[in-house]
C-alpha atoms as a PDB file:
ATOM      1  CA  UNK A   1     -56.557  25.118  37.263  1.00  0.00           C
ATOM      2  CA  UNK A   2     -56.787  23.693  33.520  1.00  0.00           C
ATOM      3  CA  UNK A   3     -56.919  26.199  30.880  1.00  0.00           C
ATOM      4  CA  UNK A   4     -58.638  24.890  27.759  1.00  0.00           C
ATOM      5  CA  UNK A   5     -59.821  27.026  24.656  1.00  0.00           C
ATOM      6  CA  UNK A   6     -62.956  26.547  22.478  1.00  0.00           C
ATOM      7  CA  UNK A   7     -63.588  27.864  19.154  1.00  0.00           C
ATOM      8  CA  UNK A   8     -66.750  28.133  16.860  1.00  0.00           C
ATOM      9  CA  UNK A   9     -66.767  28.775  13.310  1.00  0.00           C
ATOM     10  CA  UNK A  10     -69.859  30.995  12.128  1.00  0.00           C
ATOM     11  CA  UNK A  11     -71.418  32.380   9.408  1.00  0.00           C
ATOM     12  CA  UNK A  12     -73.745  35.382   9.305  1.00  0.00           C
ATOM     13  CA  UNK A  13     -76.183  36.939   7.323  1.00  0.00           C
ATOM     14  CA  UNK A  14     -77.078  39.653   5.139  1.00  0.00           C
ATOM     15  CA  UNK A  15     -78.255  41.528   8.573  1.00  0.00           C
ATOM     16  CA  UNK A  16     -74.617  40.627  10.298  1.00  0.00           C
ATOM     17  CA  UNK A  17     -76.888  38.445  12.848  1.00  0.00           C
ATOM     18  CA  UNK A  18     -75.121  34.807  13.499  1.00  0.00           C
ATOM     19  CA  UNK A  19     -76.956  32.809  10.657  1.00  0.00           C
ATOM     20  CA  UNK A  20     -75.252  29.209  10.701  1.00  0.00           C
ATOM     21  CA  UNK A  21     -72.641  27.373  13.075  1.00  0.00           C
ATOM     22  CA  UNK A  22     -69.844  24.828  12.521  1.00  0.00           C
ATOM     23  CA  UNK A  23     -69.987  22.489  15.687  1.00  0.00           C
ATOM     24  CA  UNK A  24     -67.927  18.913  15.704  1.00  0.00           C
ATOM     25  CA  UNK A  25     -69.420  15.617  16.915  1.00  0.00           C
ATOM     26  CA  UNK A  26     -66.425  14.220  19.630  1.00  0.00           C
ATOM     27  CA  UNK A  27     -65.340  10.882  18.567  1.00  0.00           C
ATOM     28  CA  UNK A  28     -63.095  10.059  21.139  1.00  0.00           C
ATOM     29  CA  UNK A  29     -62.154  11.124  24.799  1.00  0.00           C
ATOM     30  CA  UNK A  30     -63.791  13.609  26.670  1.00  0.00           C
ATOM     31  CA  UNK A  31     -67.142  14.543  25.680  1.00  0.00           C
ATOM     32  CA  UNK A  32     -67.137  11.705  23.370  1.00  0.00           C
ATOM     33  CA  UNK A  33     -70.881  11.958  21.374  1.00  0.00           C
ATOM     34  CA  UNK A  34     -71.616  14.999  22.217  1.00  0.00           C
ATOM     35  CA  UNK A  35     -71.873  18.176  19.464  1.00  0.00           C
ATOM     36  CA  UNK A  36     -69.454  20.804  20.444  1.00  0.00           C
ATOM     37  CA  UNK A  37     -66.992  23.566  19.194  1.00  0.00           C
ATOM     38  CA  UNK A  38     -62.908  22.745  18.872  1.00  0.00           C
ATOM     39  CA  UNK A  39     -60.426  22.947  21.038  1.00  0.00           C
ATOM     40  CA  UNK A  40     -58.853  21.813  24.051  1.00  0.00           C
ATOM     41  CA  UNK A  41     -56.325  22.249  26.863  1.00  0.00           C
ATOM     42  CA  UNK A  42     -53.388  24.643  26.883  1.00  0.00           C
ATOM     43  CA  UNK A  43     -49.994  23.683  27.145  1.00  0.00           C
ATOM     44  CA  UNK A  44     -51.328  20.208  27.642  1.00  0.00           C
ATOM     45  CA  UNK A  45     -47.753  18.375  26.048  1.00  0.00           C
ATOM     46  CA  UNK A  46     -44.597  19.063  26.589  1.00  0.00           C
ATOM     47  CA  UNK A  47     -43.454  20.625  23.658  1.00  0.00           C
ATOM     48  CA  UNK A  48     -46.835  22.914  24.078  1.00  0.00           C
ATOM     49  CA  UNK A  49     -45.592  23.725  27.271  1.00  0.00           C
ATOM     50  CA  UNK A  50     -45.518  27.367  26.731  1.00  0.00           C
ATOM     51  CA  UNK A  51     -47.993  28.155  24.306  1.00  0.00           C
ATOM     52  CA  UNK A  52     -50.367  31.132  24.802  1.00  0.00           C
ATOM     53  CA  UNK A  53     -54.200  30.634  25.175  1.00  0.00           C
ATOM     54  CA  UNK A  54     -54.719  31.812  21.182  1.00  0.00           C
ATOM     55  CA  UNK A  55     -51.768  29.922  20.088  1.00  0.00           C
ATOM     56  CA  UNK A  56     -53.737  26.777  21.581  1.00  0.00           C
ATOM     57  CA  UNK A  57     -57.003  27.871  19.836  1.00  0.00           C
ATOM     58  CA  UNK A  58     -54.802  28.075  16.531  1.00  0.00           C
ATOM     59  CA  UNK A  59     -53.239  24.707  17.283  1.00  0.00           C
ATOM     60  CA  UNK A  60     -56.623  23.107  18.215  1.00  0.00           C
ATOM     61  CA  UNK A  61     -58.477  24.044  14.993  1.00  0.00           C
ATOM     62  CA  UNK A  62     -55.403  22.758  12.636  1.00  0.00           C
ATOM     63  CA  UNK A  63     -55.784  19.523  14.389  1.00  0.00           C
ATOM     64  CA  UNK A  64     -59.707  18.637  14.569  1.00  0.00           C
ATOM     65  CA  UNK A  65     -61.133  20.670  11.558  1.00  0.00           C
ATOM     66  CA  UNK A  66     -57.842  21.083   9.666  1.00  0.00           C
ATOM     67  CA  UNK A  67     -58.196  25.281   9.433  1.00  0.00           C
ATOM     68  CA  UNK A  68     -55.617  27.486   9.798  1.00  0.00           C
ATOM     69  CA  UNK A  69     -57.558  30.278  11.868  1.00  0.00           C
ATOM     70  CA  UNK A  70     -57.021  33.865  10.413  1.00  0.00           C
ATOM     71  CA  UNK A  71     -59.243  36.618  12.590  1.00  0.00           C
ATOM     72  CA  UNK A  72     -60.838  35.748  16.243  1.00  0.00           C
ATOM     73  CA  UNK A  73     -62.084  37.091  19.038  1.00  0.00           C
ATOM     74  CA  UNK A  74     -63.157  35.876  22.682  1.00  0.00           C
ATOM     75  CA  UNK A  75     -66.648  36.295  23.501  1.00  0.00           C
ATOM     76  CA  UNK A  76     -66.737  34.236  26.766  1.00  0.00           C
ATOM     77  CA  UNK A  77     -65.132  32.530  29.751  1.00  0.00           C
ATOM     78  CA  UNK A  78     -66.625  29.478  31.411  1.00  0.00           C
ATOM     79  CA  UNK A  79     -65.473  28.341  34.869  1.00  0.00           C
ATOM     80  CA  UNK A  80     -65.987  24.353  35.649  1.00  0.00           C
ATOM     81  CA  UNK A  81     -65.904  22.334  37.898  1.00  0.00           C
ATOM     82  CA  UNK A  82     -66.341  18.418  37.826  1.00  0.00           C
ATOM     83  CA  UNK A  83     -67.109  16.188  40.812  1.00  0.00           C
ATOM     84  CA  UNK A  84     -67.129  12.501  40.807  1.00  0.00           C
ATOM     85  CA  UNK A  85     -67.233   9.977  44.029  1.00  0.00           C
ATOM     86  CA  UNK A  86     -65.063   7.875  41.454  1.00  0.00           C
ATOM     87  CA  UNK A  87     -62.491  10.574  40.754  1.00  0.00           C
ATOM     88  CA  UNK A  88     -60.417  13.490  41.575  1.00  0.00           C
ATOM     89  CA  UNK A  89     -62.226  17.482  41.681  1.00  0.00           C
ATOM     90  CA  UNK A  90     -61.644  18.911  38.110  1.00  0.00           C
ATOM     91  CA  UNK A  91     -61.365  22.424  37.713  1.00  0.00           C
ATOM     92  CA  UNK A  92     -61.408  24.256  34.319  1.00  0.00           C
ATOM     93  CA  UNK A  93     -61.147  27.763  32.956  1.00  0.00           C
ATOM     94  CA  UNK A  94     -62.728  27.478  29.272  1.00  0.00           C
ATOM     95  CA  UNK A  95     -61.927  30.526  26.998  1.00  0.00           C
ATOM     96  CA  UNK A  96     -63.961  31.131  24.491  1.00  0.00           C
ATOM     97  CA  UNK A  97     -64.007  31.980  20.946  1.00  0.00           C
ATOM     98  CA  UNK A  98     -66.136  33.356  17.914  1.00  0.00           C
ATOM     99  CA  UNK A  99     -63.629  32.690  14.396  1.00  0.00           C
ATOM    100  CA  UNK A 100     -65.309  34.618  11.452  1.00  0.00           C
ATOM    101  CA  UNK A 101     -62.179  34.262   9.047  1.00  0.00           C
ATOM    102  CA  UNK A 102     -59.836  31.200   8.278  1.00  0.00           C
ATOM    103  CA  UNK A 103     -58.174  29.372   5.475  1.00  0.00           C
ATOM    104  CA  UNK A 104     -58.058  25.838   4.120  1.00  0.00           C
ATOM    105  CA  UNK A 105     -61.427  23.038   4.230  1.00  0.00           C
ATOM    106  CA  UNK A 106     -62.933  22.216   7.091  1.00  0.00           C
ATOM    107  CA  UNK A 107     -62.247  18.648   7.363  1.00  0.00           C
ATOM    108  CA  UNK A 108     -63.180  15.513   9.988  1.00  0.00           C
ATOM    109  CA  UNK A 109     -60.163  14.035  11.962  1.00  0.00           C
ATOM    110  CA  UNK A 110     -59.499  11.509  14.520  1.00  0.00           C
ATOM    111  CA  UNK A 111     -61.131  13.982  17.448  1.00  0.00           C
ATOM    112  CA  UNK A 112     -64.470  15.540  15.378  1.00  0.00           C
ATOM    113  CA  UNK A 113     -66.925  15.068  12.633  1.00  0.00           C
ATOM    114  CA  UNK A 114     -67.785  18.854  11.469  1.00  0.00           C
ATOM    115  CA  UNK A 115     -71.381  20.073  10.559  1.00  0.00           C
ATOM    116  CA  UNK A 116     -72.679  23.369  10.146  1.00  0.00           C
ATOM    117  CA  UNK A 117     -76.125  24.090  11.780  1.00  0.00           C
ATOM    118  CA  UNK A 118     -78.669  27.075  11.213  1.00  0.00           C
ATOM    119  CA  UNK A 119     -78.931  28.636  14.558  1.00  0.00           C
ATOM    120  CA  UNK A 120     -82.920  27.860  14.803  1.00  0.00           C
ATOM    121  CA  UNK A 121     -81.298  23.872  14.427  1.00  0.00           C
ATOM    122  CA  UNK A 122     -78.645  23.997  17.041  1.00  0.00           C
ATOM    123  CA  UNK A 123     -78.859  19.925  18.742  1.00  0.00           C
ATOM    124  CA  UNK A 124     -79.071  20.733  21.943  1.00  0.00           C
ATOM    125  CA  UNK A 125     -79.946  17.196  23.109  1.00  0.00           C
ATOM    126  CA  UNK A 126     -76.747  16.137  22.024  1.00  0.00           C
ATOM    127  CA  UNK A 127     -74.889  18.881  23.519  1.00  0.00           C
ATOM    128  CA  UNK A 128     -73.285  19.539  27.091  1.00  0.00           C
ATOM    129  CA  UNK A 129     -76.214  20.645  29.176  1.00  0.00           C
ATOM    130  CA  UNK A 130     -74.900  24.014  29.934  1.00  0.00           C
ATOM    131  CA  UNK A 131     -74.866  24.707  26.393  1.00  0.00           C
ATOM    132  CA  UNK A 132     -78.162  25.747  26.503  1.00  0.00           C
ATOM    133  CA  UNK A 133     -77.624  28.439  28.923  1.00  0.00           C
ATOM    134  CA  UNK A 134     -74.912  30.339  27.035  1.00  0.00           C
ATOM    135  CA  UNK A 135     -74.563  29.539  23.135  1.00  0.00           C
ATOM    136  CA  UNK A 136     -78.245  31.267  22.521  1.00  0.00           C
ATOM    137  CA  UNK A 137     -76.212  34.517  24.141  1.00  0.00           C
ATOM    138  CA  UNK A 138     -73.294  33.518  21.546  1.00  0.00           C
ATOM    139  CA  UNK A 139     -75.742  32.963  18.846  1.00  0.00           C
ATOM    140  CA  UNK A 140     -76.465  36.576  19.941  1.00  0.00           C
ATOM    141  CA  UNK A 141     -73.113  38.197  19.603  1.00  0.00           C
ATOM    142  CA  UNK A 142     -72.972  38.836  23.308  1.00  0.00           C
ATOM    143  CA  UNK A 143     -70.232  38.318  25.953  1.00  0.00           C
ATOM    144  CA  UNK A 144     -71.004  36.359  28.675  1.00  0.00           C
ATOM    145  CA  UNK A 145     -69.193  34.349  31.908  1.00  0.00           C
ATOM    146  CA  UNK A 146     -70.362  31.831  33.456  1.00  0.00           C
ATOM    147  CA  UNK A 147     -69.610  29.225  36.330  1.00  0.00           C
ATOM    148  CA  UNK A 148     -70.850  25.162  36.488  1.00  0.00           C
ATOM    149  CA  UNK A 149     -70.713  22.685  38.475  1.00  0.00           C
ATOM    150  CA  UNK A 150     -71.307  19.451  37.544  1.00  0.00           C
ATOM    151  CA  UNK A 151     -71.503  16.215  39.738  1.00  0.00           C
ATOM    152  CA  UNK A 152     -71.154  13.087  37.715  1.00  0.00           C
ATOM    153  CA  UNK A 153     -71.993  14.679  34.522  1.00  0.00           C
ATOM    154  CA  UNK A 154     -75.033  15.883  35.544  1.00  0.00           C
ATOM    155  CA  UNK A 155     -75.209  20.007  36.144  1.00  0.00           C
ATOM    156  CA  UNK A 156     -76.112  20.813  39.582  1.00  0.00           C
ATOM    157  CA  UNK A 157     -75.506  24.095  39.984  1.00  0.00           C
ATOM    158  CA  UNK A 158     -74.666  27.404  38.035  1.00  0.00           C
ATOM    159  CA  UNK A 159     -74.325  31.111  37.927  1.00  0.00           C
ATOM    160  CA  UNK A 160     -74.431  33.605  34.630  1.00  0.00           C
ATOM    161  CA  UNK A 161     -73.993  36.804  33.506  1.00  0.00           C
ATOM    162  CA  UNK A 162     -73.754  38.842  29.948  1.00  0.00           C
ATOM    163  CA  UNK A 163     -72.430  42.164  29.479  1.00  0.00           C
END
């Protein structure tokens, strides 16, 4: 089973509700065109071998948005799973993350173009399907898990809950 992380930088208002959110346009590799949060697998080189799921998430925002993350917390957990008749079952444990508090400017790399959004302008269309089923209970401040399955990058089946 993969283990990946993915963070979201937010913003919130006067009220302490979510108001805006930084999401990164892939530009290369997995989930290329498609709007999305950072991150990535754990322990996914060798000389990551033993990193910890929040060292990952540290590692992962450093290297797309050029952050250094300060204060996080995990809101959700996503299970995966990816079917193909071209390729090999995928299975994926995604972790993830709200970050409130970090240092340096975001910046674009190799991997993601940054942008913040309002949360009433979130582009959906241009996200993962799923997305739609569990960032409005981010946008929310709620914790939530979830499972997907996907058959040729199309979602065919899933099952959610909050708490």
């Amino acid at each position: 089973m993969t283990k990946v992380t993915l963070g979201f930088l937010i913003k919130r208002n006067e009220n302490g509700k979510i108001a805006e959110i930084c999401l990164g346009l892939k530009k290369a590799g997995f989930g290329q065109g498609k709007w999305n949060g950072f991150g990535g697998k754990v322990g996914d080189k060798l000389e990551f071998k033993a990193e910890t799921i929040e060292e990952s998430l540290k590692r992962e925002a450093l290297e797309e948005f050029g952050i250094e993350i300060l204060d996080f917390r995990q809101i959700g957990l996503l299970h995966y799973i990816y079917k193909s008749d071209q390729k090999t079952t995928k299975e994926m444990d995604c972790f993830v993350f709200l970050v409130e508090n970090w240092s340096g400017e975001i910046s674009e790399s190799t991997e993601m173009q940054p942008k913040w959004f309002k949360t009433d302008q979130i582009p959906y269309p241009k996200m993962w399907e799923d997305d739609t089923i569990w960032l409005p209970k981010l946008l929310n401040n709620e914790n939530f898990e979830a499972s997907f399955e996907f058959v040729d990058d199309e979602l065919v089946k899933h099952c959610f809950k909050s708490y």
